[in-house]
PDB file of N, CA and C in Angstrom:
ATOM      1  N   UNK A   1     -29.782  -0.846 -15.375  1.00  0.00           N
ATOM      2  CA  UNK A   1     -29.932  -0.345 -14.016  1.00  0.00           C
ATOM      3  C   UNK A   1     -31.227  -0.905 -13.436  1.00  0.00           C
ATOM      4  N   UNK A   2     -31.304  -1.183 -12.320  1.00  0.00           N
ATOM      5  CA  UNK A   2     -32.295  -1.772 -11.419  1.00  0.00           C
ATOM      6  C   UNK A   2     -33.314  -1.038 -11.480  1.00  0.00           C
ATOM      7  N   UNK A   3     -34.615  -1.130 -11.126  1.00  0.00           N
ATOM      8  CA  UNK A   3     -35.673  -0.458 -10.598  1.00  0.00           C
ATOM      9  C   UNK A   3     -35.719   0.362  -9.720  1.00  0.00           C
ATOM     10  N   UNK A   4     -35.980   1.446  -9.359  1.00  0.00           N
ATOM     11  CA  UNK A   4     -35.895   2.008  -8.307  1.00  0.00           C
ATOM     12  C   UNK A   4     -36.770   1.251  -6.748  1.00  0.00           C
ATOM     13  N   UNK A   5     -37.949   0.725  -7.427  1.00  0.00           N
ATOM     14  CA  UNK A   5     -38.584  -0.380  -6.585  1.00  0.00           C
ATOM     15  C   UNK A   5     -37.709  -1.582  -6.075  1.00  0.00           C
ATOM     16  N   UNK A   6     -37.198  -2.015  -7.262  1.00  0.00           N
ATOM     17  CA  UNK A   6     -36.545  -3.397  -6.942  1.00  0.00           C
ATOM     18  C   UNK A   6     -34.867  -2.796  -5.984  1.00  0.00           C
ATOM     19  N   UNK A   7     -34.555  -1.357  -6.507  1.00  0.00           N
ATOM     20  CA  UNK A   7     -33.139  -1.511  -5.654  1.00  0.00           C
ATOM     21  C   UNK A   7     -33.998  -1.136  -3.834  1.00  0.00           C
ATOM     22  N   UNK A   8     -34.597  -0.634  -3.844  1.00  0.00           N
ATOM     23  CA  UNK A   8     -35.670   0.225  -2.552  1.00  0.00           C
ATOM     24  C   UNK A   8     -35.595  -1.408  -1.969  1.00  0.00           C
ATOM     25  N   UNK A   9     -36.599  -2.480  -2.273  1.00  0.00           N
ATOM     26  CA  UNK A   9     -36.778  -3.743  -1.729  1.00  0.00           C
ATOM     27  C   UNK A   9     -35.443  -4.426  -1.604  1.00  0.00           C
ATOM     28  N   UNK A  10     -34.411  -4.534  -2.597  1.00  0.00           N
ATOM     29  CA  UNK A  10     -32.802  -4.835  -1.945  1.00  0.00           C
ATOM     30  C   UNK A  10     -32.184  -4.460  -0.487  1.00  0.00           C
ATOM     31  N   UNK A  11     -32.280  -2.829  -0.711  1.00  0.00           N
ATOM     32  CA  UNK A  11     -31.814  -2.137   0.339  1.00  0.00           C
ATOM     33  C   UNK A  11     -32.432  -2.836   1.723  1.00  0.00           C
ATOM     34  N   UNK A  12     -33.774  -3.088   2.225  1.00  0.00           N
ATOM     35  CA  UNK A  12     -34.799  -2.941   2.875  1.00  0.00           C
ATOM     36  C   UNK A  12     -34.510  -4.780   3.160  1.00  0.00           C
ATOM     37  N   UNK A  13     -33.975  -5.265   2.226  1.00  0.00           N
ATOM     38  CA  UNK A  13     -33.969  -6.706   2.717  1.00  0.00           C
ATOM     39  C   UNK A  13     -32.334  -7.151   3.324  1.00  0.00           C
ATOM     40  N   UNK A  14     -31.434  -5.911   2.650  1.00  0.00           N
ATOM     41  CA  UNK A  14     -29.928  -5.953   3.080  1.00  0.00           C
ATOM     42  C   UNK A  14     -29.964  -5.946   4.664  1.00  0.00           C
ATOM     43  N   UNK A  15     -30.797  -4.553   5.039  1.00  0.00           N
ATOM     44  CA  UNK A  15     -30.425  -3.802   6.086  1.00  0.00           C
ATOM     45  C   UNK A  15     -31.551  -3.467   7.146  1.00  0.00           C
ATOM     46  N   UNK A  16     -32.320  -4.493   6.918  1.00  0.00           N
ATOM     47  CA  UNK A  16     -33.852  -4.798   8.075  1.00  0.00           C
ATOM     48  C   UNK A  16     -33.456  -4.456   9.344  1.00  0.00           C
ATOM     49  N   UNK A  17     -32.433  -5.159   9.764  1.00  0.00           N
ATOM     50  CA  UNK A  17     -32.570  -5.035  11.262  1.00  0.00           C
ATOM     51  C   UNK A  17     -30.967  -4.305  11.893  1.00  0.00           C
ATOM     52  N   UNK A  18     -30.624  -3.271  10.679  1.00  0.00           N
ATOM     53  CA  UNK A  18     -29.241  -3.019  11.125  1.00  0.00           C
ATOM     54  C   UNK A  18     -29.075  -1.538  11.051  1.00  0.00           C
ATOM     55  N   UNK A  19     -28.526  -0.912  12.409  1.00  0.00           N
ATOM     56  CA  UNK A  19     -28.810   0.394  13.198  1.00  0.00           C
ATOM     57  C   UNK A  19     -27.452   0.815  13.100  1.00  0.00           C
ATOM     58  N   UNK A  20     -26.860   2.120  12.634  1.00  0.00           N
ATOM     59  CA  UNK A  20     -25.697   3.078  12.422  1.00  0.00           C
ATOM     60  C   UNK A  20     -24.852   1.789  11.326  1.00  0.00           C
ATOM     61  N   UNK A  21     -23.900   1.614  11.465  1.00  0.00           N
ATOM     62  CA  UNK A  21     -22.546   1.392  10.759  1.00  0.00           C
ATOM     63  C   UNK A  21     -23.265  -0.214  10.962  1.00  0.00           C
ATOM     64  N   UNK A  22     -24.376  -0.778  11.328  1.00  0.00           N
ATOM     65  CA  UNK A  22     -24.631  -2.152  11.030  1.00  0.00           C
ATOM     66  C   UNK A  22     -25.183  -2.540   9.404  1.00  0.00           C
ATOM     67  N   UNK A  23     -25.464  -1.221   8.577  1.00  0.00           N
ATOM     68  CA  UNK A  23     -26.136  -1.517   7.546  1.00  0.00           C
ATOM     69  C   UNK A  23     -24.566  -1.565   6.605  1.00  0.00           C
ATOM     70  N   UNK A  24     -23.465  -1.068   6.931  1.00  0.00           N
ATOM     71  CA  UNK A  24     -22.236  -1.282   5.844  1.00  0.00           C
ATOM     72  C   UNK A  24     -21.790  -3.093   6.183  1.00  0.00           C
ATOM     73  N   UNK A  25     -21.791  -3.253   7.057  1.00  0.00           N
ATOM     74  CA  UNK A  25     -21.661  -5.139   7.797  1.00  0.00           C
ATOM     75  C   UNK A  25     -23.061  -5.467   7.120  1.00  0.00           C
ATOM     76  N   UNK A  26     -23.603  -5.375   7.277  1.00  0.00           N
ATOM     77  CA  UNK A  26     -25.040  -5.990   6.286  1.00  0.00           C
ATOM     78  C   UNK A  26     -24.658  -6.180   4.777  1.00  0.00           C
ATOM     79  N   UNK A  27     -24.187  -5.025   4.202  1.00  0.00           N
ATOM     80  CA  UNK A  27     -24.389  -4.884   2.850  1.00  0.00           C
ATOM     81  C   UNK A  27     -22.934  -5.699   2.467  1.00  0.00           C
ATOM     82  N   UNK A  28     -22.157  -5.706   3.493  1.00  0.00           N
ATOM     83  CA  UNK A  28     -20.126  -6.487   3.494  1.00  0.00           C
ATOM     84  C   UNK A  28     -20.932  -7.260   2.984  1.00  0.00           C
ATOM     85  N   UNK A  29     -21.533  -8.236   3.622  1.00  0.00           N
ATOM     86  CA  UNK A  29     -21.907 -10.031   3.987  1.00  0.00           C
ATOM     87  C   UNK A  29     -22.803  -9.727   3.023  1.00  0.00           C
ATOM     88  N   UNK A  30     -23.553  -9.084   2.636  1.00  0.00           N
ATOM     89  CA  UNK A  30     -24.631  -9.669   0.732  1.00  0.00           C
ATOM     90  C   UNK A  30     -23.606  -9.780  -0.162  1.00  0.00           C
ATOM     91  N   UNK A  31     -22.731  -8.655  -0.248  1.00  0.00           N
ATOM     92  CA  UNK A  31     -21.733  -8.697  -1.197  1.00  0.00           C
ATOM     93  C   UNK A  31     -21.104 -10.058  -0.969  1.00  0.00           C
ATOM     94  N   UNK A  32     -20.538 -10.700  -0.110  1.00  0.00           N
ATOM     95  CA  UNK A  32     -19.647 -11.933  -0.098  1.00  0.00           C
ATOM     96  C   UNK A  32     -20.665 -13.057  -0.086  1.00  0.00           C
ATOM     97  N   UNK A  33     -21.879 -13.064  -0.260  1.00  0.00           N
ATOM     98  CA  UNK A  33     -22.743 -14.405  -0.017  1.00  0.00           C
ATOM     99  C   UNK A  33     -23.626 -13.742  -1.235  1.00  0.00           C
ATOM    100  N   UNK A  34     -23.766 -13.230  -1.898  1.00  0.00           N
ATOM    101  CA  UNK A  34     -24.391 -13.714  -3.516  1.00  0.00           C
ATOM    102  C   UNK A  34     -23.480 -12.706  -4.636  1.00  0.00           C
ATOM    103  N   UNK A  35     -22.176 -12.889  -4.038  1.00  0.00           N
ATOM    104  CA  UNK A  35     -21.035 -12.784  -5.467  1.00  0.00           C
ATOM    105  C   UNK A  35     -20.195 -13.094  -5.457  1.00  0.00           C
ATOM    106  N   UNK A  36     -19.740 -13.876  -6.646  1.00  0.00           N
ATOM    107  CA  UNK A  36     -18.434 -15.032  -7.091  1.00  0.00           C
ATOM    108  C   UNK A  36     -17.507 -14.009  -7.189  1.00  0.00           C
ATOM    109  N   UNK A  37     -16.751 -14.458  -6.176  1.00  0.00           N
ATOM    110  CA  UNK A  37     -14.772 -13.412  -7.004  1.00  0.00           C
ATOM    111  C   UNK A  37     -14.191 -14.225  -7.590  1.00  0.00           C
ATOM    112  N   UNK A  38     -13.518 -14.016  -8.343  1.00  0.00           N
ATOM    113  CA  UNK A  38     -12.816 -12.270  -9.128  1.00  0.00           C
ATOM    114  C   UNK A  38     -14.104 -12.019  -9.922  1.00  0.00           C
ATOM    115  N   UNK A  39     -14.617 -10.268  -9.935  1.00  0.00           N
ATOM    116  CA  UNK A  39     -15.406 -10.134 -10.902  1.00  0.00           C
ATOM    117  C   UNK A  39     -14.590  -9.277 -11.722  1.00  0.00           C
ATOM    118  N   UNK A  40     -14.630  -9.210 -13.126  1.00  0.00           N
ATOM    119  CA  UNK A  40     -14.179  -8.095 -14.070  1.00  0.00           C
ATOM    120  C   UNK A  40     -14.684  -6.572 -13.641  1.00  0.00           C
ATOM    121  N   UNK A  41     -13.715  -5.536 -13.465  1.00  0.00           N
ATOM    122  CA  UNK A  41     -14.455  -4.142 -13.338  1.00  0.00           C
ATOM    123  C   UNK A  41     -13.463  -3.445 -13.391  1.00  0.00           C
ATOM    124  N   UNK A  42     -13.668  -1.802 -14.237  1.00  0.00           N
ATOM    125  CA  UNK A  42     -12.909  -0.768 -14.391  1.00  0.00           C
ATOM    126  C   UNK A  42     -12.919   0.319 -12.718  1.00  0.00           C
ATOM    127  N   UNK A  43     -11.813   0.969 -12.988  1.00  0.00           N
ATOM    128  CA  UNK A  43     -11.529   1.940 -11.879  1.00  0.00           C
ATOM    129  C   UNK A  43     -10.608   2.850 -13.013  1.00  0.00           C
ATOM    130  N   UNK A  44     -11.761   3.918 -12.702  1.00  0.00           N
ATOM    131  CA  UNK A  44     -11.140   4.933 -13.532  1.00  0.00           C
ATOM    132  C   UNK A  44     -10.987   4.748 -14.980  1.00  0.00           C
ATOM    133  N   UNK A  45     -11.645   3.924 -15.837  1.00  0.00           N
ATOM    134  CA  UNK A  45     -10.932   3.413 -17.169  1.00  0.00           C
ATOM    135  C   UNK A  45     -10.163   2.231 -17.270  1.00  0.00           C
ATOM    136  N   UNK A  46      -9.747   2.020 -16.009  1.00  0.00           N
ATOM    137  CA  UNK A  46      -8.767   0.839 -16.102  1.00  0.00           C
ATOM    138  C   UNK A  46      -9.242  -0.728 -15.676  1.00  0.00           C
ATOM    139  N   UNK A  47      -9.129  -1.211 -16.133  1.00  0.00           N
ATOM    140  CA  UNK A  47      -9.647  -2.864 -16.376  1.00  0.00           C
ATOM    141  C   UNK A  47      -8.718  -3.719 -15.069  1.00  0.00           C
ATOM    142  N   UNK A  48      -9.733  -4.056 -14.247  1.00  0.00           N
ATOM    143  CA  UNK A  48      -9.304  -4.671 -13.258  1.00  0.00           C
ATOM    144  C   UNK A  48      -9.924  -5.947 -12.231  1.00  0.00           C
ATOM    145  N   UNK A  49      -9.752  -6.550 -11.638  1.00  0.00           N
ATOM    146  CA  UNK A  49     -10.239  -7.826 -11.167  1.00  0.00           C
ATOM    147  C   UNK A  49     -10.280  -7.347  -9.625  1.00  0.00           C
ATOM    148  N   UNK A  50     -11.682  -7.370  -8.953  1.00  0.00           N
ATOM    149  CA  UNK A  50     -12.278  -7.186  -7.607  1.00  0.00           C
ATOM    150  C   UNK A  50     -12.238  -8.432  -7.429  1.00  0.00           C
ATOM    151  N   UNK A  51     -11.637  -8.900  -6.442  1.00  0.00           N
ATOM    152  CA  UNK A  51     -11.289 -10.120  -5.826  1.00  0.00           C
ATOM    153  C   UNK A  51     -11.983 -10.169  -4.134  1.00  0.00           C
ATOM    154  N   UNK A  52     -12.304  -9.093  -3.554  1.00  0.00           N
ATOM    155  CA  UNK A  52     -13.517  -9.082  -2.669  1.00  0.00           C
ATOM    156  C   UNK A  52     -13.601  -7.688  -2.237  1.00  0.00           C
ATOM    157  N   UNK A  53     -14.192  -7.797  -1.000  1.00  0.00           N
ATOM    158  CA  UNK A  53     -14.915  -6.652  -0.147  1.00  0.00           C
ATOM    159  C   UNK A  53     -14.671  -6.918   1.095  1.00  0.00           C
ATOM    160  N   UNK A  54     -14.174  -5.756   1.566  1.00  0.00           N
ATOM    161  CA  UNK A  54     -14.750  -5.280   3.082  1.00  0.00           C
ATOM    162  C   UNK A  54     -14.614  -4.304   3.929  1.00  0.00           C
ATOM    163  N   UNK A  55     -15.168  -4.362   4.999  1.00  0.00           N
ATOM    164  CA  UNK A  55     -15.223  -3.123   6.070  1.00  0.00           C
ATOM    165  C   UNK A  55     -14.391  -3.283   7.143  1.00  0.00           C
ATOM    166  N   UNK A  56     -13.754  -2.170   7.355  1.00  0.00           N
ATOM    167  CA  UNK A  56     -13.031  -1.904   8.405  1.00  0.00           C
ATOM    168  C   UNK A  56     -13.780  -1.594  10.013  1.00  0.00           C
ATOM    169  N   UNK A  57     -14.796  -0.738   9.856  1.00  0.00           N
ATOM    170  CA  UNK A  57     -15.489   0.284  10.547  1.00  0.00           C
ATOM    171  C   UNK A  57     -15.343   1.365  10.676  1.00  0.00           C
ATOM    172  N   UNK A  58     -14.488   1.461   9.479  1.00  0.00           N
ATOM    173  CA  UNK A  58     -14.610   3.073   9.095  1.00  0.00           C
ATOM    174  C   UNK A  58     -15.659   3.609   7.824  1.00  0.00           C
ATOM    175  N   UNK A  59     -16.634   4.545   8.618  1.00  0.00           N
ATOM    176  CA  UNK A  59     -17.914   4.748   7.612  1.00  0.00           C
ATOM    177  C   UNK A  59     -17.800   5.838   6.834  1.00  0.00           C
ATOM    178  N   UNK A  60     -16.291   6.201   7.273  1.00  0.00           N
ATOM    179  CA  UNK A  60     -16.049   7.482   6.527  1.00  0.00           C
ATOM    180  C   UNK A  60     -15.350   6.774   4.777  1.00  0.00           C
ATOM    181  N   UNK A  61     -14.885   5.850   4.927  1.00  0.00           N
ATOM    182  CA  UNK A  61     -14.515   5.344   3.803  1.00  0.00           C
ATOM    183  C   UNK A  61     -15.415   4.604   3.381  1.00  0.00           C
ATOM    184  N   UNK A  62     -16.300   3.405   4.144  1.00  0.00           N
ATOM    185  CA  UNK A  62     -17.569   2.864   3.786  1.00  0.00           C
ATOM    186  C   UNK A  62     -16.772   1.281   3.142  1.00  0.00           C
ATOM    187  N   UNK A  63     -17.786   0.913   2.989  1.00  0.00           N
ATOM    188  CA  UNK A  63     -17.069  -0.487   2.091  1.00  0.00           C
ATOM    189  C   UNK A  63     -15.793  -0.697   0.685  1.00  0.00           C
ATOM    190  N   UNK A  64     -15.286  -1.384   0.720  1.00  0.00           N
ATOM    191  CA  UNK A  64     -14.103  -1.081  -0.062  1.00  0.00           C
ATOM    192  C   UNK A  64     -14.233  -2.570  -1.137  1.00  0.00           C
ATOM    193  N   UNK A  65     -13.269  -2.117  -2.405  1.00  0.00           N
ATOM    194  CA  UNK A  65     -13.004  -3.478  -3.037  1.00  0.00           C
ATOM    195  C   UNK A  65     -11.885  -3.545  -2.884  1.00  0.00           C
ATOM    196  N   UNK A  66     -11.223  -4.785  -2.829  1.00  0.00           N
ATOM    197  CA  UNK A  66      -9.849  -5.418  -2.932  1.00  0.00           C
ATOM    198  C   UNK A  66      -9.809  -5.933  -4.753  1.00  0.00           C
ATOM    199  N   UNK A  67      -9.209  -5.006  -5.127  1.00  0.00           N
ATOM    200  CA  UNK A  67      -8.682  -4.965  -6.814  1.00  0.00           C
ATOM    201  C   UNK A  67      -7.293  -5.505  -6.980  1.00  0.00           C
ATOM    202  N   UNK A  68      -7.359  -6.180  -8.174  1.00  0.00           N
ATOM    203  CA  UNK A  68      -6.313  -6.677  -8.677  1.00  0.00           C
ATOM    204  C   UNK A  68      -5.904  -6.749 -10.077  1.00  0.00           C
ATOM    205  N   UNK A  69      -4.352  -6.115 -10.528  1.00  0.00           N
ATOM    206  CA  UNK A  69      -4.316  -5.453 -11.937  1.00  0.00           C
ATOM    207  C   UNK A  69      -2.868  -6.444 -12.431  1.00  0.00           C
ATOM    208  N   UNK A  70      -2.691  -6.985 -12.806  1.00  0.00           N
ATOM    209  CA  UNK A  70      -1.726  -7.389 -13.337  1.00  0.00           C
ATOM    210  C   UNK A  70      -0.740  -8.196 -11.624  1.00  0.00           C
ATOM    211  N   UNK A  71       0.268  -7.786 -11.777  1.00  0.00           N
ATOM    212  CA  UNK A  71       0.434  -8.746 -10.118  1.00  0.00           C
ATOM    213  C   UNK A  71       0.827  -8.136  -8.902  1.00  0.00           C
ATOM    214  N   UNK A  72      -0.267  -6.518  -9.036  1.00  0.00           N
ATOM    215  CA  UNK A  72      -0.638  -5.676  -7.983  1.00  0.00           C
ATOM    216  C   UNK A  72      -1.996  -5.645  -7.481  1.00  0.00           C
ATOM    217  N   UNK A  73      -1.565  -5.373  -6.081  1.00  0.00           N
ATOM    218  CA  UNK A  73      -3.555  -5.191  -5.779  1.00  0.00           C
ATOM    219  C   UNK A  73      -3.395  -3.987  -4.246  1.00  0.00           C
ATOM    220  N   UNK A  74      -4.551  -3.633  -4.530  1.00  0.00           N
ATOM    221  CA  UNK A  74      -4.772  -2.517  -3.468  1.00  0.00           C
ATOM    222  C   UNK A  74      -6.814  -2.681  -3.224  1.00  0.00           C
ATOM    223  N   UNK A  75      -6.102  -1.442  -2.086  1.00  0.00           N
ATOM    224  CA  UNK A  75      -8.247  -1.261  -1.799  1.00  0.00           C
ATOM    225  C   UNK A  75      -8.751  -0.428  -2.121  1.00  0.00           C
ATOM    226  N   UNK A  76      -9.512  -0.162  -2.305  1.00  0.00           N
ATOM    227  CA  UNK A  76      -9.937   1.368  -3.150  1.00  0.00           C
ATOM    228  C   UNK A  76     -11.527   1.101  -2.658  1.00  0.00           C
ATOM    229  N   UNK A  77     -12.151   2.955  -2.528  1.00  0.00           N
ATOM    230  CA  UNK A  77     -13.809   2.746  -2.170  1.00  0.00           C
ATOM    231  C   UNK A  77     -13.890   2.202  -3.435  1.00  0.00           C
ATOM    232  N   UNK A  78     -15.016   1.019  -2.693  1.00  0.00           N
ATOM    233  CA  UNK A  78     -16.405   0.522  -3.806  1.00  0.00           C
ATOM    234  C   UNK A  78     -16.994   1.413  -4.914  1.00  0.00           C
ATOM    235  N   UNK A  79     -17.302   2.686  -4.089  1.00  0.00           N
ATOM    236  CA  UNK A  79     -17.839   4.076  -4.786  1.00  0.00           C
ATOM    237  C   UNK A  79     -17.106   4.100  -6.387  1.00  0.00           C
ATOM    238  N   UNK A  80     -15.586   3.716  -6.353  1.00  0.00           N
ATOM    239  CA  UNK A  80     -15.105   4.559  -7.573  1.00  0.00           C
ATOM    240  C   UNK A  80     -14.896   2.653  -8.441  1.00  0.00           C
ATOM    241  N   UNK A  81     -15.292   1.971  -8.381  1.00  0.00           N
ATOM    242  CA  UNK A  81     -15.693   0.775  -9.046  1.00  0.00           C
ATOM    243  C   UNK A  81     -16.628   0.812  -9.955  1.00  0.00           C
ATOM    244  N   UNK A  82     -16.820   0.032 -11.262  1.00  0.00           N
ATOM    245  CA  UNK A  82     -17.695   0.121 -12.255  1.00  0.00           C
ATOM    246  C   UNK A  82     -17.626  -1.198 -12.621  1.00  0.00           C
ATOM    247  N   UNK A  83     -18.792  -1.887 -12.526  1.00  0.00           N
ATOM    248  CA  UNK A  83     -19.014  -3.379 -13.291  1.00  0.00           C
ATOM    249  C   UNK A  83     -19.841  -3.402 -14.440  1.00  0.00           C
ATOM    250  N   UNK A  84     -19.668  -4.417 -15.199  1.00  0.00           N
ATOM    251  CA  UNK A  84     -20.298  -4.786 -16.532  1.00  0.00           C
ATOM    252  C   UNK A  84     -21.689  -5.114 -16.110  1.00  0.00           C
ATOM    253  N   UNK A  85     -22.524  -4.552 -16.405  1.00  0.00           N
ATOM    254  CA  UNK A  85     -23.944  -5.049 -16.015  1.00  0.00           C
ATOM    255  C   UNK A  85     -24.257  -6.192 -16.661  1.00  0.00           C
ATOM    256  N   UNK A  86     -24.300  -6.313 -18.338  1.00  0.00           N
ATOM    257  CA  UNK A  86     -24.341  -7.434 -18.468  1.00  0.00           C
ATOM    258  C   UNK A  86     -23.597  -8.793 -18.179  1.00  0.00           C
ATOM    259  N   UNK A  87     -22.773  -8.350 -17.694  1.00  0.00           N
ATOM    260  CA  UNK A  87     -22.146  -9.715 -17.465  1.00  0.00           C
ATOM    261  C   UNK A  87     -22.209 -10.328 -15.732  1.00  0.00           C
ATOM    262  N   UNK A  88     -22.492  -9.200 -15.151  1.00  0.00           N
ATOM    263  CA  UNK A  88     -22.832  -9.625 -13.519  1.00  0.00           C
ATOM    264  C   UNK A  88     -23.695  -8.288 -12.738  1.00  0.00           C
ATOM    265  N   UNK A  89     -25.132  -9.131 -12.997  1.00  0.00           N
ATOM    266  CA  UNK A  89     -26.325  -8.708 -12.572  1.00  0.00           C
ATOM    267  C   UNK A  89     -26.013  -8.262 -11.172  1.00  0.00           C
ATOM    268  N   UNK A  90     -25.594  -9.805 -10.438  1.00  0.00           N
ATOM    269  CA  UNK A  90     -26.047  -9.528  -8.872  1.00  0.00           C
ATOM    270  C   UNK A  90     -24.887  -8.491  -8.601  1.00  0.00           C
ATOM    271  N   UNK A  91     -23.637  -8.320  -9.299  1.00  0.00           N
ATOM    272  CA  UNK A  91     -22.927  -7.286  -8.475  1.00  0.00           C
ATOM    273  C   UNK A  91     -23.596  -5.647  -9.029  1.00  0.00           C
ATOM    274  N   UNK A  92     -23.868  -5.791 -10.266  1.00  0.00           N
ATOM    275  CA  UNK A  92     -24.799  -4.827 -10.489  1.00  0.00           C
ATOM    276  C   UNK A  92     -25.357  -3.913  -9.779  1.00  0.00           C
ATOM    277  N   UNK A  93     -26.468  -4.720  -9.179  1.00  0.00           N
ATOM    278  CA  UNK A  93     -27.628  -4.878  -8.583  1.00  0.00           C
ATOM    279  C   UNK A  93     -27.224  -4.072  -6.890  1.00  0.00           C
ATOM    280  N   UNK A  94     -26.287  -5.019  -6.182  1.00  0.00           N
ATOM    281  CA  UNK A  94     -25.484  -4.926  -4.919  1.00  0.00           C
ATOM    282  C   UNK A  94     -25.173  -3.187  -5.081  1.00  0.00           C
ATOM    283  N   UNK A  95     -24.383  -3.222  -5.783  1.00  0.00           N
ATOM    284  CA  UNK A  95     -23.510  -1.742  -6.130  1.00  0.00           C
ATOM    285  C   UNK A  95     -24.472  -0.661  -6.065  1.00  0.00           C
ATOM    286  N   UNK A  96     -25.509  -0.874  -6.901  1.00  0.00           N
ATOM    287  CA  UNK A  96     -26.455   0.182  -7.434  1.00  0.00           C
ATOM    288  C   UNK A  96     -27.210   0.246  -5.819  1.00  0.00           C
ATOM    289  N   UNK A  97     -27.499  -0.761  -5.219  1.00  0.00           N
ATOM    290  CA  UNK A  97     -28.359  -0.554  -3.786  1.00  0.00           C
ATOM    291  C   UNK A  97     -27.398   0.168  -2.675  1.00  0.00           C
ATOM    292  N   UNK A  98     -26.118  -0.453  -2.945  1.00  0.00           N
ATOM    293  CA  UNK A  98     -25.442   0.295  -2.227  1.00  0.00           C
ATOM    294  C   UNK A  98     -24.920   1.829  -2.494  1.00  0.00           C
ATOM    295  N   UNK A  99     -24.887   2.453  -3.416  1.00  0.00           N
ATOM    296  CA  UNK A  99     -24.824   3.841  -3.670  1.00  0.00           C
ATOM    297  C   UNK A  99     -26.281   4.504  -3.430  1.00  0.00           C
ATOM    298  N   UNK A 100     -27.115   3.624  -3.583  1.00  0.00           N
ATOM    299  CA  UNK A 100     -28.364   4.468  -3.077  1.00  0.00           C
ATOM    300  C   UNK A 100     -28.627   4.491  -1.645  1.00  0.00           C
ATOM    301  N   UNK A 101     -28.408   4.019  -0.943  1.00  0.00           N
ATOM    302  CA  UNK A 101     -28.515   3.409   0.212  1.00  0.00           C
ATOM    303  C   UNK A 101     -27.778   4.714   1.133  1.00  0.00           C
ATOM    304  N   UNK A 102     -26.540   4.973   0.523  1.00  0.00           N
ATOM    305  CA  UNK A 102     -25.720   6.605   0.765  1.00  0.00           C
ATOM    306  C   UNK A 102     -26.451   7.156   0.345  1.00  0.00           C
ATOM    307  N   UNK A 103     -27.479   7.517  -0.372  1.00  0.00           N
ATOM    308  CA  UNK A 103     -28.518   8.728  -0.856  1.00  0.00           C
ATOM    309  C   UNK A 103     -27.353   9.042  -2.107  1.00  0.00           C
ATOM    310  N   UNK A 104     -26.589   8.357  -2.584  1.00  0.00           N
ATOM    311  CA  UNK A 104     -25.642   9.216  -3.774  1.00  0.00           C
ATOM    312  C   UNK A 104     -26.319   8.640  -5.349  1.00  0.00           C
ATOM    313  N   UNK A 105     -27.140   7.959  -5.248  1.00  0.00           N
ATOM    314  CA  UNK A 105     -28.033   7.731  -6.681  1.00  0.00           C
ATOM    315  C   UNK A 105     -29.105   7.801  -6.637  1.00  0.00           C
TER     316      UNK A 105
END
């Protein structure tokens, strides 16, 4: 898990200049410009391939992943996603700023 410093300076560099529902479009576009899809990640226990992200403009759902399980795929919140830390830092990293960022870590 990140620093609380280092996720604080993430957040702060995601979302500098972005006011109501501009900081979930901030955090869309980090997610798609410093992470490679498909990444490996569970939902719920289950082993699945995030193939991307995005926002609707609905902040009630917030950012979403586009998952893919065998030769189904759906969207599901980001929120209930889990990545391998060791194996992908920057989505790590992204995830962890973005649940804090909701005040939920």
């Amino acid at each position: 898990m990140p620093s609380d410093t280092g996720l604080n300076e993430l957040i702060e560099r995601i979302t500098v200049d972005a006011y109501g529902d501009e900081g979930y479009w901030s955090f869309r576009q980090a997610f798609e410009d410093e992470i490679e899809f498909p990444i490996p990640a569970t939902l719920a226990g289950i082993e699945v391939k995030v193939t991307g992200i995005d926002f609707d403009g609905n902040e009630r759902r917030g950012i979403l992943a586009i998952i893919q399980r065998d030769d189904h795929s759906a969207t599901v919140s980001l929120l209930d996603i889990e990545v391998s830390t060791s194996e992908h830092r920057a989505a790590t990293r992204l995830f962890a700023a973005y649940k804090r960022w909701l005040g939920i870590s």
